[in-house]
Protein backbone atom coordinates (compact mmCIF):
# COMPACT_ATOMS: atom_id res chain seq x y z
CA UNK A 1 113.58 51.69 55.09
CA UNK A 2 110.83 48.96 55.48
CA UNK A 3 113.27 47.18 57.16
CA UNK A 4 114.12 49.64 59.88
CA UNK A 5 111.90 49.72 63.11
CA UNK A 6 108.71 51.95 63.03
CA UNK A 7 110.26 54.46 65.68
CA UNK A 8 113.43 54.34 64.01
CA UNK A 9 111.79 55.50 60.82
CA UNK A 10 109.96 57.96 62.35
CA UNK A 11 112.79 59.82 63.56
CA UNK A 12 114.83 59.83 60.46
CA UNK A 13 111.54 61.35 58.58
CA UNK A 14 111.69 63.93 61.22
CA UNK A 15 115.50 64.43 61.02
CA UNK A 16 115.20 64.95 57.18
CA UNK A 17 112.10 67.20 57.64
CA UNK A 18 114.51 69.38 60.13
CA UNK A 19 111.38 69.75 62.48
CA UNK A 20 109.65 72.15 59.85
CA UNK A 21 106.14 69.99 60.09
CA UNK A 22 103.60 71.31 59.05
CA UNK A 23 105.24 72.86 56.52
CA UNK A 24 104.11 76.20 54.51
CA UNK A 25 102.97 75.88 51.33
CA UNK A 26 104.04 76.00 48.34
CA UNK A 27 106.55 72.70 49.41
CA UNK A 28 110.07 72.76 47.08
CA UNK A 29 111.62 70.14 47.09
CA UNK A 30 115.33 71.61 47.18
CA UNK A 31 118.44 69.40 46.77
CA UNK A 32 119.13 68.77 50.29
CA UNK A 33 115.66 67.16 50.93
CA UNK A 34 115.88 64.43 47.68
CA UNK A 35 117.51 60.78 48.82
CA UNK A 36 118.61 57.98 46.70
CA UNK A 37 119.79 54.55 47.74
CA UNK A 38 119.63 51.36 45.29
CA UNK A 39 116.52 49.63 45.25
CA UNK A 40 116.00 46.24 45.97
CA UNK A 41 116.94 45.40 41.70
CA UNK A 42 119.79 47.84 41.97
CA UNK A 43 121.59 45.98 44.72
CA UNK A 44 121.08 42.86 43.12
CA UNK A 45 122.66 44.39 39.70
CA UNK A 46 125.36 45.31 42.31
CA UNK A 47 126.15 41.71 43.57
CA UNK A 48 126.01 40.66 40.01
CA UNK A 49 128.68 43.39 38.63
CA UNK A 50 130.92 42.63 42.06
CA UNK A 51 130.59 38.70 40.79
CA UNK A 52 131.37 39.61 37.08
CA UNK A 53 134.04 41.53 38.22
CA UNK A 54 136.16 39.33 39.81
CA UNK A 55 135.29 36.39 37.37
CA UNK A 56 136.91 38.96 34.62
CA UNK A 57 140.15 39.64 37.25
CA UNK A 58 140.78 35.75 37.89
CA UNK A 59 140.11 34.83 34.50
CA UNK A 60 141.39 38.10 32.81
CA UNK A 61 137.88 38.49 30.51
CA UNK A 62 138.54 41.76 28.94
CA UNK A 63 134.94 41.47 27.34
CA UNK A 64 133.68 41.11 31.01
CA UNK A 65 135.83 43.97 32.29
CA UNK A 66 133.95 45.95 29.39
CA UNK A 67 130.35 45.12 30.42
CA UNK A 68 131.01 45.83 34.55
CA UNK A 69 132.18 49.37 33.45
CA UNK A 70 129.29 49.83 30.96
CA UNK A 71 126.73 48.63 33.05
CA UNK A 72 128.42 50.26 36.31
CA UNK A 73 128.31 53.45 33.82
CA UNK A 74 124.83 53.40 33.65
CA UNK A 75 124.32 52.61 37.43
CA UNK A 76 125.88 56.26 38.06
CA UNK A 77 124.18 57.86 35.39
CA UNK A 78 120.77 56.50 36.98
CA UNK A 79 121.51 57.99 40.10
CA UNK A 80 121.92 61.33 38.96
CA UNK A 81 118.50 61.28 36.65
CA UNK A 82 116.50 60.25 39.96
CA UNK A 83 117.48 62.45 41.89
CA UNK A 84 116.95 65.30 39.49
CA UNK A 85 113.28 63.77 38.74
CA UNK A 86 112.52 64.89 42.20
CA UNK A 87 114.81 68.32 42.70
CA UNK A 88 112.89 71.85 42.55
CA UNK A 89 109.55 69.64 42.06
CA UNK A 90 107.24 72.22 44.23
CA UNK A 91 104.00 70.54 45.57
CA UNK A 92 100.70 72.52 46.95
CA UNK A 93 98.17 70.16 48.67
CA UNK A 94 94.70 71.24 49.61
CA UNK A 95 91.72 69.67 50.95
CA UNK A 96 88.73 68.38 48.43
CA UNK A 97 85.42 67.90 48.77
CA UNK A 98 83.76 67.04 52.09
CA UNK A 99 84.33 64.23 54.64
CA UNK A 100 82.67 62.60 57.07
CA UNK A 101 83.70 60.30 60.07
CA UNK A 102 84.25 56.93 59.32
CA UNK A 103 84.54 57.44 55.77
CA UNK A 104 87.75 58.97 54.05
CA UNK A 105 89.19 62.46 53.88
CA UNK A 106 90.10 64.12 50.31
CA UNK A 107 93.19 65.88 49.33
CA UNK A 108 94.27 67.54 45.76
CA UNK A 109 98.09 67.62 44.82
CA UNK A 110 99.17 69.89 42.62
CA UNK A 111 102.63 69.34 41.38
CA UNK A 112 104.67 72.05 39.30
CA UNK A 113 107.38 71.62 36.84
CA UNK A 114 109.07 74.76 35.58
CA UNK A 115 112.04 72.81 34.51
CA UNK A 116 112.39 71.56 30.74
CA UNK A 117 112.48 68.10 31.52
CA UNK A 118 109.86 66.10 32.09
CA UNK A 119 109.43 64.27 35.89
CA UNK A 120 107.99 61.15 34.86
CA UNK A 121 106.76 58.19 37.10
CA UNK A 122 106.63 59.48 40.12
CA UNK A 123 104.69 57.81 43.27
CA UNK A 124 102.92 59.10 46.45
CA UNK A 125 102.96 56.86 50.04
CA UNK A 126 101.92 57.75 53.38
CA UNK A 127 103.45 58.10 56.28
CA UNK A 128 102.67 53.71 57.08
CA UNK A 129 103.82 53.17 53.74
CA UNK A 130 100.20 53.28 51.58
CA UNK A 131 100.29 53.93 47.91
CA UNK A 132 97.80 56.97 47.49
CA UNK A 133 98.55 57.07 43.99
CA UNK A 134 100.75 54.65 41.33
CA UNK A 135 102.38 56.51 39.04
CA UNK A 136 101.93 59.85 37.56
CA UNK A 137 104.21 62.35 35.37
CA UNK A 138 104.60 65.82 35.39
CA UNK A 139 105.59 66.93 32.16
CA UNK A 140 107.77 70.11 31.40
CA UNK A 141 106.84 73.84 32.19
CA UNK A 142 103.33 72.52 33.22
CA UNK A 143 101.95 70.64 36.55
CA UNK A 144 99.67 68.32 37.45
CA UNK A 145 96.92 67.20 39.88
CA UNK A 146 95.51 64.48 41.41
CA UNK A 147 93.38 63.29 44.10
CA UNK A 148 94.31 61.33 47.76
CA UNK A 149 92.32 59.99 50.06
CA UNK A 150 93.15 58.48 54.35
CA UNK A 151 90.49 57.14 56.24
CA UNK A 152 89.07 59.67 58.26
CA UNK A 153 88.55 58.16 61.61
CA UNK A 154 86.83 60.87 63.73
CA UNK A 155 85.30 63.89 63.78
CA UNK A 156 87.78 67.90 63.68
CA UNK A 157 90.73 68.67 61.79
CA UNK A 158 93.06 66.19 60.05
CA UNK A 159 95.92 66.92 57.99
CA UNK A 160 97.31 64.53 55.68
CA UNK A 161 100.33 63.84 57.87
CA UNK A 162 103.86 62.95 56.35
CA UNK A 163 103.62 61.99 52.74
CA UNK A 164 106.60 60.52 50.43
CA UNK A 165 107.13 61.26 46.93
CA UNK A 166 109.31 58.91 45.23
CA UNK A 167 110.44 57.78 41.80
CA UNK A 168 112.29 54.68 40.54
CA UNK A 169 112.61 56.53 37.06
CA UNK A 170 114.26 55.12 34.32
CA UNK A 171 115.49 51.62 35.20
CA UNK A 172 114.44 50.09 38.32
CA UNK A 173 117.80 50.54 39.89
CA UNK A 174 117.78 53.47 42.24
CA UNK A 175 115.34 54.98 44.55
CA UNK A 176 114.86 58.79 44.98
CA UNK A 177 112.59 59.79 47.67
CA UNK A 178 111.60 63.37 49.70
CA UNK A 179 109.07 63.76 52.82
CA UNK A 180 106.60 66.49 52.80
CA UNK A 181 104.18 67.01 55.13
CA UNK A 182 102.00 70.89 54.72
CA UNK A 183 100.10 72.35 56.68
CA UNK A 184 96.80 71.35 54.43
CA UNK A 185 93.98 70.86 57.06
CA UNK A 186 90.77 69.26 56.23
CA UNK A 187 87.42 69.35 58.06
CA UNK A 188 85.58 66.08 58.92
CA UNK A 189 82.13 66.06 59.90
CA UNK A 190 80.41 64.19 61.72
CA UNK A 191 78.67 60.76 60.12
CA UNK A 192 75.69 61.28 58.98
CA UNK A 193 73.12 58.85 61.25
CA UNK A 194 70.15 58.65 62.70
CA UNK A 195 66.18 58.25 61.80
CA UNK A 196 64.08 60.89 63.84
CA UNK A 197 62.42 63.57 61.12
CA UNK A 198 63.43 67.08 60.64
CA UNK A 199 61.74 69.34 63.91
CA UNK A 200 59.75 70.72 60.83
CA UNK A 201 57.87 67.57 60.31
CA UNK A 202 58.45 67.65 56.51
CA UNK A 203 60.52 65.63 54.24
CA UNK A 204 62.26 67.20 51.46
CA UNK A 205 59.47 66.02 48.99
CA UNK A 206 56.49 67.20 50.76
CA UNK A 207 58.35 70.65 51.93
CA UNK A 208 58.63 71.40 47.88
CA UNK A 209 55.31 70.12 47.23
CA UNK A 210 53.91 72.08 50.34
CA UNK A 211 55.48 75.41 50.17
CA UNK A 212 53.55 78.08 49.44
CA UNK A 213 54.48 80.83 46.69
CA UNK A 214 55.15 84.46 47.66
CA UNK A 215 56.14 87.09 45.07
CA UNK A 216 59.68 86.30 43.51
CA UNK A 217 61.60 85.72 40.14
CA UNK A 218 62.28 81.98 40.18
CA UNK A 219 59.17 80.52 38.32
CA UNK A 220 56.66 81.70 36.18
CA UNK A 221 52.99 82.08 37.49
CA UNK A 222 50.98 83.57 34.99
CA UNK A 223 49.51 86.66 33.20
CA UNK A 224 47.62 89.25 34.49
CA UNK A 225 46.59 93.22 33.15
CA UNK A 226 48.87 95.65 32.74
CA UNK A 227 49.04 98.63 35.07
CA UNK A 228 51.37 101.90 34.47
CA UNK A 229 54.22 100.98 37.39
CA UNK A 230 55.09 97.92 35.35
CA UNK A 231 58.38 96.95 34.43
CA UNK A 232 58.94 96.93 30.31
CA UNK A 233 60.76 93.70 30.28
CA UNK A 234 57.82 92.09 31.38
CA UNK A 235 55.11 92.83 29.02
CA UNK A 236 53.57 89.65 27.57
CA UNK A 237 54.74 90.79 23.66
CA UNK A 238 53.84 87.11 22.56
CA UNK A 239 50.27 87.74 23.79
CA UNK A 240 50.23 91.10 22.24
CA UNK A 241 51.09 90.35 18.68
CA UNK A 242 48.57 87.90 19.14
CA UNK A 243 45.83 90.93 19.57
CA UNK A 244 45.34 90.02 23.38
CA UNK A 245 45.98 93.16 24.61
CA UNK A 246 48.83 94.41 27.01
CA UNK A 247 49.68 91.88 29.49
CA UNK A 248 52.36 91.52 32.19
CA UNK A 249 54.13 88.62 33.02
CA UNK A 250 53.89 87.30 36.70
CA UNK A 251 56.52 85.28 38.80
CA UNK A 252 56.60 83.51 41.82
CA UNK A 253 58.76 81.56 44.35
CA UNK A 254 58.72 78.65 46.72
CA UNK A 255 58.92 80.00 50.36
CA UNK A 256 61.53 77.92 52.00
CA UNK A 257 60.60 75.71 54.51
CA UNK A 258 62.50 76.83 58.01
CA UNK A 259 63.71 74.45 60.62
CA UNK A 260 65.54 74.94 63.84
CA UNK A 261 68.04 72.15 64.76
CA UNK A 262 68.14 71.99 68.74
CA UNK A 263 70.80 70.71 70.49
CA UNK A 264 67.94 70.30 73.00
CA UNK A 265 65.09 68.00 70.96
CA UNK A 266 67.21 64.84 71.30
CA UNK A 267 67.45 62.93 74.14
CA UNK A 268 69.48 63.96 76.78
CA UNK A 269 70.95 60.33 77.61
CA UNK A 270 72.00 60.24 73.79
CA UNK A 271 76.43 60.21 73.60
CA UNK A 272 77.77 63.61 72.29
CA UNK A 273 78.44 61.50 68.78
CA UNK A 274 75.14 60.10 68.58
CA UNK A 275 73.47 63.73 68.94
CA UNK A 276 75.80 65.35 66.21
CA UNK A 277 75.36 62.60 63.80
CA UNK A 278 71.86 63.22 63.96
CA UNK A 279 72.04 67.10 63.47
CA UNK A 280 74.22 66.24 60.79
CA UNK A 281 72.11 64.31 59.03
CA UNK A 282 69.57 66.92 59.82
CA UNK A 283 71.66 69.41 58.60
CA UNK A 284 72.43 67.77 55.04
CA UNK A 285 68.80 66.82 55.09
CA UNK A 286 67.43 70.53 55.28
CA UNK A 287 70.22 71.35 52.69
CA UNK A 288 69.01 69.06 50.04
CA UNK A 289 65.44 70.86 50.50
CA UNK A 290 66.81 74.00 50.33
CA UNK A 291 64.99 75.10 53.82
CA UNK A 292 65.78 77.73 55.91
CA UNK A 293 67.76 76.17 58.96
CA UNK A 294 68.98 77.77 62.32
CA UNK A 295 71.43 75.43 64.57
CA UNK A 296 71.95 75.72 68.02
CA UNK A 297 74.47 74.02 70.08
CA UNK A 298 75.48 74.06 73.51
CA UNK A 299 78.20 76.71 72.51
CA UNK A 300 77.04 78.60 69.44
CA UNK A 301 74.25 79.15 67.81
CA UNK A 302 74.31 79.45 63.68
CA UNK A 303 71.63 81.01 61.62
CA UNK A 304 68.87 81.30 60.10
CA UNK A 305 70.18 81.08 56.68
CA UNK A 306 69.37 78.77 53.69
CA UNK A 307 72.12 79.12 51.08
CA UNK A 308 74.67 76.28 51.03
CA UNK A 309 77.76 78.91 52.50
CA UNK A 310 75.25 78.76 55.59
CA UNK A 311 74.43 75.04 55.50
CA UNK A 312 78.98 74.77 55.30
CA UNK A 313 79.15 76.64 58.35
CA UNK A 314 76.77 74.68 60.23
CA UNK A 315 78.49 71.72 59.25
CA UNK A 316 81.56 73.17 60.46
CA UNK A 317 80.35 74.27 63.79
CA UNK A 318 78.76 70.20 64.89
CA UNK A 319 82.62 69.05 63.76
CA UNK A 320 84.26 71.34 66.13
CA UNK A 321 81.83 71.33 68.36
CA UNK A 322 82.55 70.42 72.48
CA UNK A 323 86.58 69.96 71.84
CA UNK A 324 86.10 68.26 68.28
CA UNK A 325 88.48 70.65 66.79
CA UNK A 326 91.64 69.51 67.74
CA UNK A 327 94.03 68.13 65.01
């Protein structure tokens, strides 16, 4: 295949994929969609037995007639245990972790085996022919993961495109291959850059050395006398064995810092990337200090909100923001 034309490959990928991309998941790989043609070693070992061969017909070598059938034997007997490394396999892929632009984008594979056998060394490529992971085995009635990773050029959605799974299992001689490519989108954000300080005028540090406490249940602040309305669980009973009287606990809690993230603070001469990378790093920024952050953008406006489902969503909105969403 490596030596076909780019275009040409792409269209037998897409033939074999009968036009399915992206594909549901789970992927099974049924019989139709597993491929085997002698590797590069197994046509060699083909030349050889063709050379054997009719040295043993011209010189009437029954020994050598013996060892083209056994080895041509075990030629056809490798075919058959590739291609079933491969058949019924059924793949999941979804995306890991986060990404940004110019970095790479994360994928986990899950591969499951409910057939008694064991699928051993078995290979993922992308669709230019990258090795996204060596070898790995999935052994029998169980499955297996592992992580990929593409570069993630820009900003929006990106699937993982066409991947092969292939094995070479036991001997070298034959290839079996089959191209998947689900529907597994993952989100890129935009990179991370710029220097300006949060619109709050705090770092992290000095917003959690700054904040002031309000009532809460996060830290304890200190003792003070009992009164009727207390709860029971927080009587001071250490103090009280001690013969300090009836005490009640106290507790206390950091007010988060809030920030709002304007579309409008940065320069209006700025590119559309420069701006988001800046409320992005703004964004992971006010996440690490655990602030209180509203984001507004020329189409949407997120917020306020401080946990980290709120800080995701804002992250989601500056990578699809102003047409960034297309795959």
């Amino acid at each position: 295949m490596t030596l076909l034309p780019s275009r040409v490959r792409q269209r037998l990928r897409r033939w074999a994929l009968r036009n399915r991309a992206p594909e549901r998941q789970p992927v099974r790989l049924g019989q139709r969609r597993v491929y085997v043609l002698p590797s590069r070693a197994g046509l060699a070992l083909l030349l050889t037995l063709l050379a054997m061969l009719i040295a043993s017909i011209n010189y009437n070598l029954s020994l050598g007639y013996g060892l083209v059938f056994l080895l041509g034997s075990v030629f056809v007997l490798h075919i058959l245990h590739s291609w079933r490394t491969l058949t019924n396999l059924e793949v999941s892929i979804a995306a890991h972790g986060e990404s940004f632009a110019g970095g790479a984008a994360s994928w986990r594979l899950t591969a499951r085996n409910a057939a008694r056998s064991e699928r051993p060394g078995l290979r993922l490529k992308s669709a230019a022919g990258q090795i996204l992971y060596e070898h790995f085995d999935v052994p029998a009635n169980a499955q297996a993961e592992l992580l990929f990773a593409l570069p993630a050029r820009a900003r929006g959605l990106m699937q993982p495109g066409q991947l092969t799974l292939e094995t070479t299992q036991p001997l070298g001689w034959i290839r079996a291959w089959s191209y998947l490519e689900p529907d597994a989108q993952a989100v890129v954000y935009p990179a991370p850059a710029g220097t300006r300080a949060l619109p709050a005028g705090l770092s992290p540090a000095q917003s959690g050395q700054n904040a002031s406490l309000v009532a809460g249940q996060d830290d304890f602040a200190g003792l003070r006398k009992h009164q009727p309305v207390d709860s029971p669980r927080h009587i001071a009973w250490k103090q009280l064995a001690q013969g300090r009287g009836l005490l009640t606990k106290t507790w206390a809690s950091a007010a988060a810092r809030e920030c709002v993230l304007d579309w409008r603070l940065l320069p209006a001469e700025q590119s559309l990337e420069t701006r988001l990378s800046q409320l992005t790093a703004w964004v992971l920024e006010a996440r690490a200090a655990g602030m209180r952050t509203t984001l507004i953008l020329p189409d949407s406006e997120t917020g306020p909100g401080e946990d980290a489902a709120h800080h995701q969503v804002c992250l989601l909105r500056l990578a699809l923001c102003a047409g960034g969403g297309r795959p």
